[in-house]
PDB file of N, CA and C in Angstrom:
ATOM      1  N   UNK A   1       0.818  -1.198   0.000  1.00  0.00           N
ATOM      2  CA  UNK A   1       0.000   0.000   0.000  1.00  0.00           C
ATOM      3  C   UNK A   1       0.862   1.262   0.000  1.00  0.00           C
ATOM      4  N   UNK A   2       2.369   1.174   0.463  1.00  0.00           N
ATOM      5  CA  UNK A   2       2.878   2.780   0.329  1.00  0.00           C
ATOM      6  C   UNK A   2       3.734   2.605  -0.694  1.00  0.00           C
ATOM      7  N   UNK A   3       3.652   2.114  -1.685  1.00  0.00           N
ATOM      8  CA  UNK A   3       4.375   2.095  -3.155  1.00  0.00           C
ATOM      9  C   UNK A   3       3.714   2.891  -4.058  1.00  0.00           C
ATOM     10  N   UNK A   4       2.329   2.821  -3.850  1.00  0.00           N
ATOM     11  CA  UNK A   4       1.147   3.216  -4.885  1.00  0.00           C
ATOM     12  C   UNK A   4       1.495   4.678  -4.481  1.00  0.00           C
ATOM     13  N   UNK A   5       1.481   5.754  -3.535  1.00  0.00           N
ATOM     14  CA  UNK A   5       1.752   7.609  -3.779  1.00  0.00           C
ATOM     15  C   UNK A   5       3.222   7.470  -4.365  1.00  0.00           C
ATOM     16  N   UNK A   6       4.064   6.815  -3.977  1.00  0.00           N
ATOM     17  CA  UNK A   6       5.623   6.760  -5.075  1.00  0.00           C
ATOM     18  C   UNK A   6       5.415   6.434  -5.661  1.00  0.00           C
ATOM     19  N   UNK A   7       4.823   5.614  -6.743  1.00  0.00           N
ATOM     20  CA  UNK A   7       5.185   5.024  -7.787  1.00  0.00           C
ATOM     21  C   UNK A   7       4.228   6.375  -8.791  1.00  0.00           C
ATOM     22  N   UNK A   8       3.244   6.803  -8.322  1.00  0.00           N
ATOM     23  CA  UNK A   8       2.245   7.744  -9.066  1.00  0.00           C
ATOM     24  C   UNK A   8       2.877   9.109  -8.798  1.00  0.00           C
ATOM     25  N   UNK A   9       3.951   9.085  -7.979  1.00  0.00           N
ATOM     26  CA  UNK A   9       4.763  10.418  -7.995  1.00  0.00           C
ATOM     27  C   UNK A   9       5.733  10.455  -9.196  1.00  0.00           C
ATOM     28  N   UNK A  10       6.421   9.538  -9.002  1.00  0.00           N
ATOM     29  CA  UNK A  10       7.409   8.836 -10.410  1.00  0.00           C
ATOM     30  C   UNK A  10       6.479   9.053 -11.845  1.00  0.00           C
ATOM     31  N   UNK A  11       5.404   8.542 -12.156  1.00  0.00           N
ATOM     32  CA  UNK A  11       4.645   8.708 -12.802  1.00  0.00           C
ATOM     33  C   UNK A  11       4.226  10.229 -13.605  1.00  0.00           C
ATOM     34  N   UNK A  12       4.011  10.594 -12.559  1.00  0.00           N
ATOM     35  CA  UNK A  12       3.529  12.288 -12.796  1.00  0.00           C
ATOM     36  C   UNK A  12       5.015  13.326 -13.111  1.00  0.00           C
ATOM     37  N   UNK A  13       6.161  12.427 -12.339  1.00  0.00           N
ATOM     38  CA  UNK A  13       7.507  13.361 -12.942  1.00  0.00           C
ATOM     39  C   UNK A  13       7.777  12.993 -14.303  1.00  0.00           C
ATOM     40  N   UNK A  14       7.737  11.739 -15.021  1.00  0.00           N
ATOM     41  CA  UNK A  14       7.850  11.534 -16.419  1.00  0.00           C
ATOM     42  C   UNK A  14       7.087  12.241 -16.825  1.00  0.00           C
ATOM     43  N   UNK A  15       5.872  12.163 -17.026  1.00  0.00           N
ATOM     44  CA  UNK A  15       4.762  13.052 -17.402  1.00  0.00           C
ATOM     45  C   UNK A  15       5.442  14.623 -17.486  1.00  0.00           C
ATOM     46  N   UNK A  16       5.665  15.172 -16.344  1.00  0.00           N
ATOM     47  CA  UNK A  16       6.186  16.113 -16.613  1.00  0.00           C
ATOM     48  C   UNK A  16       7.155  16.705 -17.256  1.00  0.00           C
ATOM     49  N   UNK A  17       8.346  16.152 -17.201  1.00  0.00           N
ATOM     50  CA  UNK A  17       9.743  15.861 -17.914  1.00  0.00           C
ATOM     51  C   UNK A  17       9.171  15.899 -19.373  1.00  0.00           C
ATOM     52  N   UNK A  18       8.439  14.626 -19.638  1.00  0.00           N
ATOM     53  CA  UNK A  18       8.072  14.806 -21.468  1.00  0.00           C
ATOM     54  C   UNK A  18       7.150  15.850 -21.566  1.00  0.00           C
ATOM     55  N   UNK A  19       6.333  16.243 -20.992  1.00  0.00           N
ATOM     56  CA  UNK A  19       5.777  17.753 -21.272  1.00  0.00           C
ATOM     57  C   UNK A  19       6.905  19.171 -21.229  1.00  0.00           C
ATOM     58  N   UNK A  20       7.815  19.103 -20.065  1.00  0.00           N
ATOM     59  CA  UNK A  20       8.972  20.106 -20.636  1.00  0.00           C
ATOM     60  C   UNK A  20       9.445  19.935 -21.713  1.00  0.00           C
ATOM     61  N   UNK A  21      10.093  18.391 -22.320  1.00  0.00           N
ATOM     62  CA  UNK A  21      11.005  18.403 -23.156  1.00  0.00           C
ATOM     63  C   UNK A  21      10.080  18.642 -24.315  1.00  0.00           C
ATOM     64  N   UNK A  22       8.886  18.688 -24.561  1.00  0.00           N
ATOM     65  CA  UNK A  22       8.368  18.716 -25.911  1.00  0.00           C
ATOM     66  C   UNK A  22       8.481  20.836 -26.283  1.00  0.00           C
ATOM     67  N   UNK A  23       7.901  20.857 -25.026  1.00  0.00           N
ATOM     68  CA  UNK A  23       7.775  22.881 -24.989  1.00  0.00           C
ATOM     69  C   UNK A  23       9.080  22.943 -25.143  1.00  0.00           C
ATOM     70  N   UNK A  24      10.234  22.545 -25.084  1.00  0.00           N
ATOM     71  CA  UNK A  24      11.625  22.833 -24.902  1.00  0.00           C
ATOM     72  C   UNK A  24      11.997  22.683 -26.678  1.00  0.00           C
ATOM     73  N   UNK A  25      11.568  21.395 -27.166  1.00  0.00           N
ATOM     74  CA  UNK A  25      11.792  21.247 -28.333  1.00  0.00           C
ATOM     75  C   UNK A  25      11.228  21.818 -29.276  1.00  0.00           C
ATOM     76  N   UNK A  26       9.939  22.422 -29.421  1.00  0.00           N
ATOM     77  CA  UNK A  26       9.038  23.444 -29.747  1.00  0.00           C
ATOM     78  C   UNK A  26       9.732  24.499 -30.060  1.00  0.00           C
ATOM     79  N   UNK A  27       9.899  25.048 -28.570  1.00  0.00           N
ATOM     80  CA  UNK A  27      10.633  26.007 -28.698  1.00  0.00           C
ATOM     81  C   UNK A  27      12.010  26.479 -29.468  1.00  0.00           C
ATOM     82  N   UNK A  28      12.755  25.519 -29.293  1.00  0.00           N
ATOM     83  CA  UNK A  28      14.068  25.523 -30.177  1.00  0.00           C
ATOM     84  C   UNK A  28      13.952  25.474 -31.482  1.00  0.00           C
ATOM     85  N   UNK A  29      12.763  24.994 -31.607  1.00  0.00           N
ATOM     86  CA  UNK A  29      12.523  24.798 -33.557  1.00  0.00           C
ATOM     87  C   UNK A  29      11.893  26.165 -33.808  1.00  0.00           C
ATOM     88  N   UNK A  30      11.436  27.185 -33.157  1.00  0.00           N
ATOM     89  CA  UNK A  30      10.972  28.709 -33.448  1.00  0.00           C
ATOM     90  C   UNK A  30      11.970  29.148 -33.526  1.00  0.00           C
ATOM     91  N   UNK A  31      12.663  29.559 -32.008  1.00  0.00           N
ATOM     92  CA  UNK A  31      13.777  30.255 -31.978  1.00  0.00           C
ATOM     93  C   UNK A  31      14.877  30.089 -32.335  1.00  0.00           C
ATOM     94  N   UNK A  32      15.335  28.831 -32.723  1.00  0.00           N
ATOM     95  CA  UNK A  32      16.894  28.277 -33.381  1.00  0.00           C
ATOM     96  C   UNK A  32      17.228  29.436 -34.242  1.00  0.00           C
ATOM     97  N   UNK A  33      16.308  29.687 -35.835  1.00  0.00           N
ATOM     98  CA  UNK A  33      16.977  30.599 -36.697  1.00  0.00           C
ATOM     99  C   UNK A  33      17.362  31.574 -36.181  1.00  0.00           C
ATOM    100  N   UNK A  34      16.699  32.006 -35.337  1.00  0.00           N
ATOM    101  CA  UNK A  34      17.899  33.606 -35.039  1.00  0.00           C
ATOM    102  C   UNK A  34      18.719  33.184 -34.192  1.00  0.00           C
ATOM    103  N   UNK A  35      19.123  32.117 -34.126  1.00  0.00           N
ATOM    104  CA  UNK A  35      20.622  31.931 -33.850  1.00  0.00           C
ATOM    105  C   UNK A  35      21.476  31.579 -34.799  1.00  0.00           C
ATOM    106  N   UNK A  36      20.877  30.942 -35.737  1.00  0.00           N
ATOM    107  CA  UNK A  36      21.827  30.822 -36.681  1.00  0.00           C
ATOM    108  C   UNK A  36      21.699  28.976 -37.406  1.00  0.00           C
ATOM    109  N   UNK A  37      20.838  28.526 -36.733  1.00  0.00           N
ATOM    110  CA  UNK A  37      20.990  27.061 -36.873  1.00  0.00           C
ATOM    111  C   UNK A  37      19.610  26.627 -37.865  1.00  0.00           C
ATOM    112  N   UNK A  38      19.955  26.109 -39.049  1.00  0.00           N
ATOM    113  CA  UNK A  38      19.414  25.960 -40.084  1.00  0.00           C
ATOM    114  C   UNK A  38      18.308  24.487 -40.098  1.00  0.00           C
ATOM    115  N   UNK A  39      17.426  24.554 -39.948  1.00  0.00           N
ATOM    116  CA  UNK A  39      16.426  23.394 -39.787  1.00  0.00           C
ATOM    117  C   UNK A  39      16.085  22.595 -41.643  1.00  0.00           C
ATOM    118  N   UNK A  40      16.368  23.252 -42.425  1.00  0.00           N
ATOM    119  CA  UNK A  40      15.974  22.640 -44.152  1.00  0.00           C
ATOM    120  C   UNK A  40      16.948  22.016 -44.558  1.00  0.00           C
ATOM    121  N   UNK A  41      16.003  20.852 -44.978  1.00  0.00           N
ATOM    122  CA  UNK A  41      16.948  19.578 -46.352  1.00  0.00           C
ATOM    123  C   UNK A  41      17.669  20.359 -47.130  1.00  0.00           C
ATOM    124  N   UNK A  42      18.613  19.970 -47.061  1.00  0.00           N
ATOM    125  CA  UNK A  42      19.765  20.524 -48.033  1.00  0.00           C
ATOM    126  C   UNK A  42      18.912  20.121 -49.853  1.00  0.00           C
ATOM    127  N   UNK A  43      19.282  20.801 -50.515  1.00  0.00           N
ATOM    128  CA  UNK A  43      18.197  20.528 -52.099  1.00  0.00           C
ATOM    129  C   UNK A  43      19.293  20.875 -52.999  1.00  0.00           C
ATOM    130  N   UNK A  44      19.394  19.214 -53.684  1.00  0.00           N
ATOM    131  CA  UNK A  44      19.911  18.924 -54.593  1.00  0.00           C
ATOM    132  C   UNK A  44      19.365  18.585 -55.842  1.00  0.00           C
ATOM    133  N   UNK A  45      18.997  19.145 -57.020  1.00  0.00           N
ATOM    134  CA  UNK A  45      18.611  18.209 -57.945  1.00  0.00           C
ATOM    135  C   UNK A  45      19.283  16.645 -58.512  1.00  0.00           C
ATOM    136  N   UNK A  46      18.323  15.650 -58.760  1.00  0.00           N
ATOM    137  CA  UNK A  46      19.169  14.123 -58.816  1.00  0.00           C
ATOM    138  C   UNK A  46      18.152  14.079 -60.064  1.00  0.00           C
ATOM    139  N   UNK A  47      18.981  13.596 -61.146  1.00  0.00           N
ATOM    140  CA  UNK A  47      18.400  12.568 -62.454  1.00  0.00           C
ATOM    141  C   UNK A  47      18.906  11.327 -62.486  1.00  0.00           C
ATOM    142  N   UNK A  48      17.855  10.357 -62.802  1.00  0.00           N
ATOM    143  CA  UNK A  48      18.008   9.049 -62.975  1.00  0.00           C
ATOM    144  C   UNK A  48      17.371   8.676 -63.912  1.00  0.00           C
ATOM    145  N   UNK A  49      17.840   7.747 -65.057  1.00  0.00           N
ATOM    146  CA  UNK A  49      16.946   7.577 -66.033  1.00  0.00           C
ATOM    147  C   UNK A  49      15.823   6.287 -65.129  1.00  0.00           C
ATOM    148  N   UNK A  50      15.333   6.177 -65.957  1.00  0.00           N
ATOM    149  CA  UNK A  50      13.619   5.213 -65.457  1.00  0.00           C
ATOM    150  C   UNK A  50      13.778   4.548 -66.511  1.00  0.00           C
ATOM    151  N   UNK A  51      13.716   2.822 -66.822  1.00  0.00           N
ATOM    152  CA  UNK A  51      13.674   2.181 -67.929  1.00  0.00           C
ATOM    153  C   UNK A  51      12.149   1.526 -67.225  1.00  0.00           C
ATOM    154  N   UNK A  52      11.381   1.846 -68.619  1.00  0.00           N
ATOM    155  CA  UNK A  52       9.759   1.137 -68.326  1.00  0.00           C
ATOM    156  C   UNK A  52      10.175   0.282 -69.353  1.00  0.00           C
ATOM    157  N   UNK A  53       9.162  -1.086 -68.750  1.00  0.00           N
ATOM    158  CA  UNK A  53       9.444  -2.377 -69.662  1.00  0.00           C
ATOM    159  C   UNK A  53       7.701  -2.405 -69.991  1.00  0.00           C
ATOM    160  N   UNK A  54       7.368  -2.121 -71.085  1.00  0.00           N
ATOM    161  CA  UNK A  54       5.837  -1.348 -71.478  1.00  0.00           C
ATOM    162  C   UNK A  54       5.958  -2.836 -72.629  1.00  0.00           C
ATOM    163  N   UNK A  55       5.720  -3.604 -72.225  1.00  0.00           N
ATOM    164  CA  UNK A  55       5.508  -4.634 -73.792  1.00  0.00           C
ATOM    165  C   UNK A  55       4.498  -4.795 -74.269  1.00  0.00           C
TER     166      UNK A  55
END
């Protein structure tokens, strides 16, 4: 019976922890560019020929 308020304390700190880290990560993906840190796929054009076998 005194495991169950610890174990639901433990509980509620993950909970919390992944609710910071998401606002944390959120956040860094707004504010990053004005620091300087670039979030876009680099864009390359690629050609490949395509052989269709159409018989």
């Amino acid at each position: 019976m005194r495991q169950f308020p610890m174990m639901a304390r433990l509980v509620k700190l993950v909970i919390y922890i992944v609710c910071l880290s998401v606002i944390g990560l959120v956040g860094y993906a707004y504010v990053g560019p004005f620091f300087g840190v670039d979030f876009s796929a680099p864009q390359k054009e690629i050609r490949q020929p395509v052989v269709l076998n159409a018989d």
